[in-house]
Protein backbone atom coordinates (compact mmCIF):
# COMPACT_ATOMS: atom_id res chain seq x y z
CA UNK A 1 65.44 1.51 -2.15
CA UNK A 2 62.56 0.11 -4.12
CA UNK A 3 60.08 2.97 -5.74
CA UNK A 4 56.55 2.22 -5.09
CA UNK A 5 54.54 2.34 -7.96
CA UNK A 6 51.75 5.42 -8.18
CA UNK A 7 48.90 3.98 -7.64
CA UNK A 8 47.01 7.36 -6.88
CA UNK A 9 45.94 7.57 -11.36
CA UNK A 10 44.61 4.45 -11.15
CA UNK A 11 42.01 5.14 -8.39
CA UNK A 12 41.03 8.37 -9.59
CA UNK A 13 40.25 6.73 -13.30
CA UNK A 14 38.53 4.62 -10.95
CA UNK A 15 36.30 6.45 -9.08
CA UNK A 16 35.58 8.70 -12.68
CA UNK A 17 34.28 5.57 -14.12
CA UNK A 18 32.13 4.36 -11.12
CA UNK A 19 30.79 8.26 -11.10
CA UNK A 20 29.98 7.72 -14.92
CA UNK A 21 27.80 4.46 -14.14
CA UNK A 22 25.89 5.74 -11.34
CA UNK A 23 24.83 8.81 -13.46
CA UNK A 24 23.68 6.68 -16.01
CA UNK A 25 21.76 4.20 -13.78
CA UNK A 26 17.96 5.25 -14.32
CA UNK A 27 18.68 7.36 -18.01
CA UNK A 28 16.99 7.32 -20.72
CA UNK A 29 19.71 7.49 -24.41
CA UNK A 30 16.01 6.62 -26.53
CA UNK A 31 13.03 5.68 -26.94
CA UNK A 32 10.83 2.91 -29.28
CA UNK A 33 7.70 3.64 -31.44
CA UNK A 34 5.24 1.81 -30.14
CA UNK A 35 4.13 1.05 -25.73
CA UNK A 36 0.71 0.16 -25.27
CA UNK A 37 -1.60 1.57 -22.00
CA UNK A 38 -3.83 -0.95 -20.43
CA UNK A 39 -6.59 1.49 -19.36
CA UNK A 40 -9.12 0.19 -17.23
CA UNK A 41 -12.83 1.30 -18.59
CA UNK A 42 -14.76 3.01 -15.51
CA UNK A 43 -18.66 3.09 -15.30
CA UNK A 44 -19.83 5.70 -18.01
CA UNK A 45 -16.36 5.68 -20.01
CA UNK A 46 -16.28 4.45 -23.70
CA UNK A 47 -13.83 4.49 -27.01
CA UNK A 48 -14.15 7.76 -28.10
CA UNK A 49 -13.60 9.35 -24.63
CA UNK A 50 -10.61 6.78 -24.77
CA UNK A 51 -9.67 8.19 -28.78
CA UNK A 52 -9.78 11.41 -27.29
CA UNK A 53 -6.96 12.18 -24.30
CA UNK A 54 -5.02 9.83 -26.22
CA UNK A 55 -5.24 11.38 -29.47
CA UNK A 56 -5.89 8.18 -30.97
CA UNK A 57 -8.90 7.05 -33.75
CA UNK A 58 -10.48 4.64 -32.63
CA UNK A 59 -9.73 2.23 -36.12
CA UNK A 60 -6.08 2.22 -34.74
CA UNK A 61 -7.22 1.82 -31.18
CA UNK A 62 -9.21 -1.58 -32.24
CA UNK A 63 -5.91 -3.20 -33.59
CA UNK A 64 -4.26 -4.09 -30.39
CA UNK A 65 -7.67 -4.98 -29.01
CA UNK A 66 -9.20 -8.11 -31.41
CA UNK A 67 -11.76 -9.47 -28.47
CA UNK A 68 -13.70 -6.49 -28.98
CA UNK A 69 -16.57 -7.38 -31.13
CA UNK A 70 -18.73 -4.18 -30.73
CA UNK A 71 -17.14 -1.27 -29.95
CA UNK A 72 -19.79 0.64 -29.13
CA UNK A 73 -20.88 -1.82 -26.27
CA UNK A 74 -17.65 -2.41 -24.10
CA UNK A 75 -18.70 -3.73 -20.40
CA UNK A 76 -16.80 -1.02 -17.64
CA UNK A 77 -14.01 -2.96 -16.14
CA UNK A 78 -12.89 -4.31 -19.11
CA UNK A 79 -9.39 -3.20 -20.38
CA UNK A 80 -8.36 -1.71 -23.49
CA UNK A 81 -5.11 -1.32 -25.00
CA UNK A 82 -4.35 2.23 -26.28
CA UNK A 83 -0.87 2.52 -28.24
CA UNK A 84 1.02 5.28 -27.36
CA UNK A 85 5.39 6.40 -28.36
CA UNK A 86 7.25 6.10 -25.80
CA UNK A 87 10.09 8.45 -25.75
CA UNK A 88 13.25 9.32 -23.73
CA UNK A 89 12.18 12.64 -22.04
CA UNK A 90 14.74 15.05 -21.10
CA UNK A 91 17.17 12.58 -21.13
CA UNK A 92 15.66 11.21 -17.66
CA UNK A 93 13.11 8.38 -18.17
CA UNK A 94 10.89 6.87 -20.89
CA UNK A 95 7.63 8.27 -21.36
CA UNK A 96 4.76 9.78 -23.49
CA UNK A 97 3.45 13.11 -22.27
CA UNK A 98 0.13 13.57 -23.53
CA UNK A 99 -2.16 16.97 -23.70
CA UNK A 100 -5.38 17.04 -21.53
CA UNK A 101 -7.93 19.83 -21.71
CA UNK A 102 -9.19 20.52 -18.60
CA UNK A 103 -13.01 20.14 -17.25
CA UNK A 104 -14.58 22.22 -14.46
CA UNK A 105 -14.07 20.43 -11.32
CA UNK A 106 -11.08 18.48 -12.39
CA UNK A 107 -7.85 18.06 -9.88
CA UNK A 108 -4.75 16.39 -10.68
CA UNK A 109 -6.04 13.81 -8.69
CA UNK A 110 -8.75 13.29 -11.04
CA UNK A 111 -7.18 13.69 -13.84
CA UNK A 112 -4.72 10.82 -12.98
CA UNK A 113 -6.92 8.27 -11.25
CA UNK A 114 -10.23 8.70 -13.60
CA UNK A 115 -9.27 10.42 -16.92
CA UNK A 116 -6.15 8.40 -17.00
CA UNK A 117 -7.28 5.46 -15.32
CA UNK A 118 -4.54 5.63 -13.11
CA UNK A 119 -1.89 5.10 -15.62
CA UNK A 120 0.04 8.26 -13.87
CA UNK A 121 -0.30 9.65 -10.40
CA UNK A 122 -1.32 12.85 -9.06
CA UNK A 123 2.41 13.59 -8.44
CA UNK A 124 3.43 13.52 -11.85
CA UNK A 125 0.94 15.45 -13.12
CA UNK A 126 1.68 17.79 -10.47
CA UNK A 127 5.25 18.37 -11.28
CA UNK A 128 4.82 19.05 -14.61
CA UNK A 129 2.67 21.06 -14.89
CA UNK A 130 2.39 25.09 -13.40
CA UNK A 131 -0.87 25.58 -11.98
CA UNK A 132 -1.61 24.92 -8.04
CA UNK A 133 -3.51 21.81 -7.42
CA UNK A 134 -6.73 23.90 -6.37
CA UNK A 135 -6.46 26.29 -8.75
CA UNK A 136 -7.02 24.77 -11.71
CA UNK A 137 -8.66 26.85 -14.38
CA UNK A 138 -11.44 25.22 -16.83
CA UNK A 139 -10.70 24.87 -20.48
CA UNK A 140 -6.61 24.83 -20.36
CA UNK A 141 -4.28 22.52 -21.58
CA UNK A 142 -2.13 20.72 -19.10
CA UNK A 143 0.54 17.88 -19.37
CA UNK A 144 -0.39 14.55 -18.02
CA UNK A 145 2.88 12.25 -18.42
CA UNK A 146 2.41 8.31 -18.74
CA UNK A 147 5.72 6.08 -17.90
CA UNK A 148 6.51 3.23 -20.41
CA UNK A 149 9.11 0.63 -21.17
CA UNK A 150 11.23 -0.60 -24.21
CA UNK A 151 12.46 -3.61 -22.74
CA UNK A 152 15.55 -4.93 -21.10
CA UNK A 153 17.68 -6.74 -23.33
CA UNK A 154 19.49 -7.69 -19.79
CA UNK A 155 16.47 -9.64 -19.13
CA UNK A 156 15.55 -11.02 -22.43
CA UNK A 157 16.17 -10.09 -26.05
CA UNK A 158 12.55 -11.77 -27.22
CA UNK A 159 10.39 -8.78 -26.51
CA UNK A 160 10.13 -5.34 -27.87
CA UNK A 161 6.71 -4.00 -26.94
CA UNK A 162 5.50 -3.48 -23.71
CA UNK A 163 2.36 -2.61 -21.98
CA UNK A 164 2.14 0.06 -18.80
CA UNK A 165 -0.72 -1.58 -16.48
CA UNK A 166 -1.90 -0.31 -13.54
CA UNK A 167 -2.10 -2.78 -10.59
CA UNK A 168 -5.65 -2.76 -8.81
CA UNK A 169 -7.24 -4.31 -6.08
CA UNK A 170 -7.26 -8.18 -6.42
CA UNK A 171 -4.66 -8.02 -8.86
CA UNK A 172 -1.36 -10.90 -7.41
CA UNK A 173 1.74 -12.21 -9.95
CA UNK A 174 -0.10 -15.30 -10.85
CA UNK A 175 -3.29 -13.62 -12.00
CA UNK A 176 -1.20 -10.94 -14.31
CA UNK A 177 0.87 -14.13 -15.52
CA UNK A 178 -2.11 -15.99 -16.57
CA UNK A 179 -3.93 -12.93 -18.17
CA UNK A 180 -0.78 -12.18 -20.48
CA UNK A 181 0.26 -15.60 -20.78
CA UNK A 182 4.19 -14.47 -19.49
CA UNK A 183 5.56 -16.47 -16.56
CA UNK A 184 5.48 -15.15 -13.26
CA UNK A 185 9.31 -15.33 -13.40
CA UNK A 186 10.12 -12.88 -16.38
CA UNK A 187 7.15 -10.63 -15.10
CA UNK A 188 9.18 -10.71 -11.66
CA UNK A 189 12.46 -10.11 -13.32
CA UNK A 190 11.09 -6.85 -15.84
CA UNK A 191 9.62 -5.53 -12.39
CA UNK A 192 11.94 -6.61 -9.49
CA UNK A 193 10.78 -3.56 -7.27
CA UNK A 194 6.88 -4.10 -7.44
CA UNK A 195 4.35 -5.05 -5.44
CA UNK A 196 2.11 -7.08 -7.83
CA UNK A 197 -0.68 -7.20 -4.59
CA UNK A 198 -0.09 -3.63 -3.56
CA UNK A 199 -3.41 -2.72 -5.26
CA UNK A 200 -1.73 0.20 -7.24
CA UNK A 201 1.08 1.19 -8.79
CA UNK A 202 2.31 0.77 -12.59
CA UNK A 203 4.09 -2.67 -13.61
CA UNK A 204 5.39 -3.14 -17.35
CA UNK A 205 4.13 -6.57 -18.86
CA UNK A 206 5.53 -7.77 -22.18
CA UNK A 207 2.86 -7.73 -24.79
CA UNK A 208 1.65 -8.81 -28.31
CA UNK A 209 1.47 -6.41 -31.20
CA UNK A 210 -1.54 -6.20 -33.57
């Protein structure tokens, strides 16, 4: 009588390595230096308020943004480009946690959709931080966490830094494509879950350095 091979090693190696790759799907092993943040300047906002929750002088600010002449005299709705590290955070994802002191009045909403221009959401400032949404107390610092990118060298090899910009109303593919000067295609491929008319949300659009 012919002995069947075991085949019973085989499928457990298997199933170890297919465990192995789904744990890894969606982690973080490191980080890059630079990720720029395309905040979008609202009515009364200037560089130095920018300088400030970013922790950034405004001299270094100005590199990654040569249309602006005047500094002093930026039109609201324009955006700037605030570099940032972006860094592989508990292992988890890629992103820059930054330190906000806190004004009277301020939610997390708040802080996420006007401080931060809506570069995070009011969920992830929520979660990491310990106060209760409505109990907020003046003058504390909290965490406010901004996601990035580094790139996908299974997309392309050509690009290294990348910008986080927050979709807004009357924002579609071909407008975001024409504004960066990247085809529609590779901005499709670096973001093949987004909405680019959704009005909101965070896409990650290859950029130029300084």
């Amino acid at each position: 009588m012919t002995t069947q091979p075991n085949r019973k090693p085989l499928v457990l190696v298997l199933m170890f390595m297919l465990l192995i790759i789904n744990r890894a799907q969606g982690r973080c092993w490191s980080g890059c230096n630079l990720a720029l943040a395309s905040y979008y300047l609202w009515e009364g906002t200037n560089l130095t308020y920018i300088s400030k929750i970013f922790g950034k002088p405004i001299s270094e600010i100005l590199k990654y943004n040569p249309s602006v002449k005047i500094p002093d005299v930026i039109q609201s709705g324009t955006r700037i480009n605030v570099p940032f590290s972006c860094e592989c955070l508990n292992g988890e994802f890629l992103g820059h946690t930054f330190s906000y002191l806190t004004q009277h009045g301020n939610t997390y909403t708040i802080i996420a959709k006007v401080d931060f221009s809506n570069l995070t959401t009011e969920e992830w400032v929520r979660r990491v931080n310990r106060y209760h949404p409505n109990e907020i107390p003046d003058n504390v610092n909290i965490n406010v966490t901004i996601n990035c990118s580094c790139g996908d060298r299974h997309v392309s090899k050509d690009y290294g830094l990348f910008l986080t910009y927050p979709l807004r109303p009357g924002d579609d593919l071909p407008r975001l494509a024409a504004e960066s000067g990247v085809q529609a295609e590779l901005l499709q491929r670096y973001n093949p879950a987004s909405d680019f008319t959704a009005g909101s949300g965070i896409v990650f659009v290859p950029a130029k350095g300084k």
